[in-house]
C-alpha atoms as a PDB file:
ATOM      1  CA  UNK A   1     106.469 112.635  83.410  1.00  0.00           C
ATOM      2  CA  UNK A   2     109.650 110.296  82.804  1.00  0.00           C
ATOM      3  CA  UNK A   3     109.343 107.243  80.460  1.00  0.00           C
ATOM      4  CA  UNK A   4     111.953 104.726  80.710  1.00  0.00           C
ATOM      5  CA  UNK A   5     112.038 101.622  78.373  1.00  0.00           C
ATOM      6  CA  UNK A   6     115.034  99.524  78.851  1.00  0.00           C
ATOM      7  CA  UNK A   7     118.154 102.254  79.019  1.00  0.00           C
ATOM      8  CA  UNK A   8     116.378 104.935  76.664  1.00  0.00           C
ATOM      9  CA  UNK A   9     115.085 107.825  79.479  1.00  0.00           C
ATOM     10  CA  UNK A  10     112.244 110.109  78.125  1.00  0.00           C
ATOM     11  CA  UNK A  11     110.526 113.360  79.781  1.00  0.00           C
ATOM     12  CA  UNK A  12     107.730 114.617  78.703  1.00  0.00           C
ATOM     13  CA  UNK A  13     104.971 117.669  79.494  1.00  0.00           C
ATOM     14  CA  UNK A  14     102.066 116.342  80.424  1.00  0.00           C
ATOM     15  CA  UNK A  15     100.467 119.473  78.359  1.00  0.00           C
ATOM     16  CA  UNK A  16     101.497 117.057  75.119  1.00  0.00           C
ATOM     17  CA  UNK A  17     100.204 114.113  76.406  1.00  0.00           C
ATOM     18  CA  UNK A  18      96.614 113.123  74.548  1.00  0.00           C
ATOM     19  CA  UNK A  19      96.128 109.827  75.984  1.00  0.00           C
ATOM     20  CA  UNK A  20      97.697 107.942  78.809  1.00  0.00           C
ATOM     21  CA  UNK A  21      97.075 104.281  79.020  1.00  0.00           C
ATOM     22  CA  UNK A  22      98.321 101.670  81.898  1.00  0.00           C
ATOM     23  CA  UNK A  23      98.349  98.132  81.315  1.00  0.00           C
ATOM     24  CA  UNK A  24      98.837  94.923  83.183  1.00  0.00           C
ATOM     25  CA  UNK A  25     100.288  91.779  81.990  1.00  0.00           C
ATOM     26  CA  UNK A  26     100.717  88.307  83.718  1.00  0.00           C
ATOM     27  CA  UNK A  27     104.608  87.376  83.624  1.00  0.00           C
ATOM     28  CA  UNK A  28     106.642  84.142  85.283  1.00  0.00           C
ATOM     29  CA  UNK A  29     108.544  84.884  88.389  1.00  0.00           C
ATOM     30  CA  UNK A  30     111.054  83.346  90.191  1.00  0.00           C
ATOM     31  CA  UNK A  31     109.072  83.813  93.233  1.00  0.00           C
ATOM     32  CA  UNK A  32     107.569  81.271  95.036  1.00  0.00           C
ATOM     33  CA  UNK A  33     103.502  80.931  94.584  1.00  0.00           C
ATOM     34  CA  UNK A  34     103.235  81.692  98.432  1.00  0.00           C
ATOM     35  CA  UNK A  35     104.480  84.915  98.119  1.00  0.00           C
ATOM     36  CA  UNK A  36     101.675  85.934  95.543  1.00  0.00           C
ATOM     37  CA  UNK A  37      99.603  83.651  93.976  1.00  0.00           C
ATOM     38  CA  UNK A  38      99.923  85.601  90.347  1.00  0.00           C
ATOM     39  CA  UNK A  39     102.594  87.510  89.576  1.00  0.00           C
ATOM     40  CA  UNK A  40     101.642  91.112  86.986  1.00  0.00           C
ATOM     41  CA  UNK A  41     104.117  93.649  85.176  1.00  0.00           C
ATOM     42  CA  UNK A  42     102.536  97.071  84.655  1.00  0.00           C
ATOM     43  CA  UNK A  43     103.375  99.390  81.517  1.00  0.00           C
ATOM     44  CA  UNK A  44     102.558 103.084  79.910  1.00  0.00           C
ATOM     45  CA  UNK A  45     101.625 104.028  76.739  1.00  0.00           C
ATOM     46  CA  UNK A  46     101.602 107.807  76.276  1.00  0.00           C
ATOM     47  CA  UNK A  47     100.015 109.356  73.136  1.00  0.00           C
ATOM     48  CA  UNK A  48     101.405 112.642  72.313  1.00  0.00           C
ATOM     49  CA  UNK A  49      99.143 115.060  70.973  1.00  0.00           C
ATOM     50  CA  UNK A  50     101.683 115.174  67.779  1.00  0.00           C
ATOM     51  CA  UNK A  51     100.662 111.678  67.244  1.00  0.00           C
ATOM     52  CA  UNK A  52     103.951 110.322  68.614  1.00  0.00           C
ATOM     53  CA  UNK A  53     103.921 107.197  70.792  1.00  0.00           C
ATOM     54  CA  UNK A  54     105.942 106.548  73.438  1.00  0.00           C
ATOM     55  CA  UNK A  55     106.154 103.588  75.698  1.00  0.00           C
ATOM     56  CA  UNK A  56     107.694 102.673  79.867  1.00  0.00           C
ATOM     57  CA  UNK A  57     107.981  99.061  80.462  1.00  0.00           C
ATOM     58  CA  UNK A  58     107.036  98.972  83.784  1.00  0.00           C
ATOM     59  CA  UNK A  59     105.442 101.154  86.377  1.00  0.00           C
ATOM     60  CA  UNK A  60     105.410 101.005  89.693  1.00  0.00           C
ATOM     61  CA  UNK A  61     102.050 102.773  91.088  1.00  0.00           C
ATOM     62  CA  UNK A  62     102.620 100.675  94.744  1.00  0.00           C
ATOM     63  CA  UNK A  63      98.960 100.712  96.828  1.00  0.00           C
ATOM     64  CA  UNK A  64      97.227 103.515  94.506  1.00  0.00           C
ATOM     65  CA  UNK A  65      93.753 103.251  94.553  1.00  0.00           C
ATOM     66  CA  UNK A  66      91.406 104.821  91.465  1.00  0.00           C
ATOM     67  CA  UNK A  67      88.728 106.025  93.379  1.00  0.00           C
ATOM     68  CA  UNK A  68      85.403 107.602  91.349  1.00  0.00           C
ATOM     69  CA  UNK A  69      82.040 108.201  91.831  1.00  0.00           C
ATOM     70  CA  UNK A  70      79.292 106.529  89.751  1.00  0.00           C
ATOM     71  CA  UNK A  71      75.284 106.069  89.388  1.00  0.00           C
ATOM     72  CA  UNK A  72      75.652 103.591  92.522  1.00  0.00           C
ATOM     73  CA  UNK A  73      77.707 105.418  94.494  1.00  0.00           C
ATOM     74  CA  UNK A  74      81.666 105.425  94.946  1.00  0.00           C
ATOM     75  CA  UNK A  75      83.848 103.494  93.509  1.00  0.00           C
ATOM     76  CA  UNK A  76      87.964 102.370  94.893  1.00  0.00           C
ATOM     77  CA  UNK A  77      89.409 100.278  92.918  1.00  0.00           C
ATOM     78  CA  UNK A  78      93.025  99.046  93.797  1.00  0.00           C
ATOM     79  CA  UNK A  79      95.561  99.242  91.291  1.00  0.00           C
ATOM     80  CA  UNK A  80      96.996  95.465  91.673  1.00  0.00           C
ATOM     81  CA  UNK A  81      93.052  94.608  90.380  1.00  0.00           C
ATOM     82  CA  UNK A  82      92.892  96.995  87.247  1.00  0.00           C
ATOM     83  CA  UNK A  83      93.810  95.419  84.012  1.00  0.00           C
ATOM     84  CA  UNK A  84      93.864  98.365  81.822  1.00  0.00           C
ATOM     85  CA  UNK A  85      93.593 102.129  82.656  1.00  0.00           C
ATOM     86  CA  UNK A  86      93.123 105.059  79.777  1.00  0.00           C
ATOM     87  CA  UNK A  87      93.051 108.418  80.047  1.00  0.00           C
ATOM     88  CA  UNK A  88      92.338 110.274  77.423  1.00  0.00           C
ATOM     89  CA  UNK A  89      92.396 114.350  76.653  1.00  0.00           C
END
């Protein structure tokens, strides 16, 4: 995986990643409201397993969908409507 925060480029193995975390956060835009009524920036957070943090300030995932199964059946959740995503090893 490639983290990028400002001009700093980082790769790293996803065998050293112990937790993976997305986040979304509201932000003003110079678009008009009729294009999208709120406007989001999404980031990484990527826990190494060596305890090391290291951060991307802003991901573009596009029309992914988390999709998951649960006691009531299957879940799809689009990613414009998920706050905060963590994986964790």
């Amino acid at each position: 995986m490639t983290f990028q925060k400002g001009a700093v480029e980082r790769r790293i193995s996803l065998l050293s990643v112990a937790s993976l975390a997305f986040t979304r956060r509201p932000v003003v835009s110079a678009l008009p409201a009729y294009l999208a009524a709120t406007h989001f920036r999404y980031a990484a957070t990527a826990v190494l397993l060596d305890g090391t943090t290291v951060e991307a300030d802003y991901v573009n995932l596009g029309t992914t969908i988390l999709r998951g199964t649960a006691s009531d059946g299957r879940i799809e959740i689009p990613w414009h409507e998920i706050e905060t995503l963590r994986f964790v090893r």
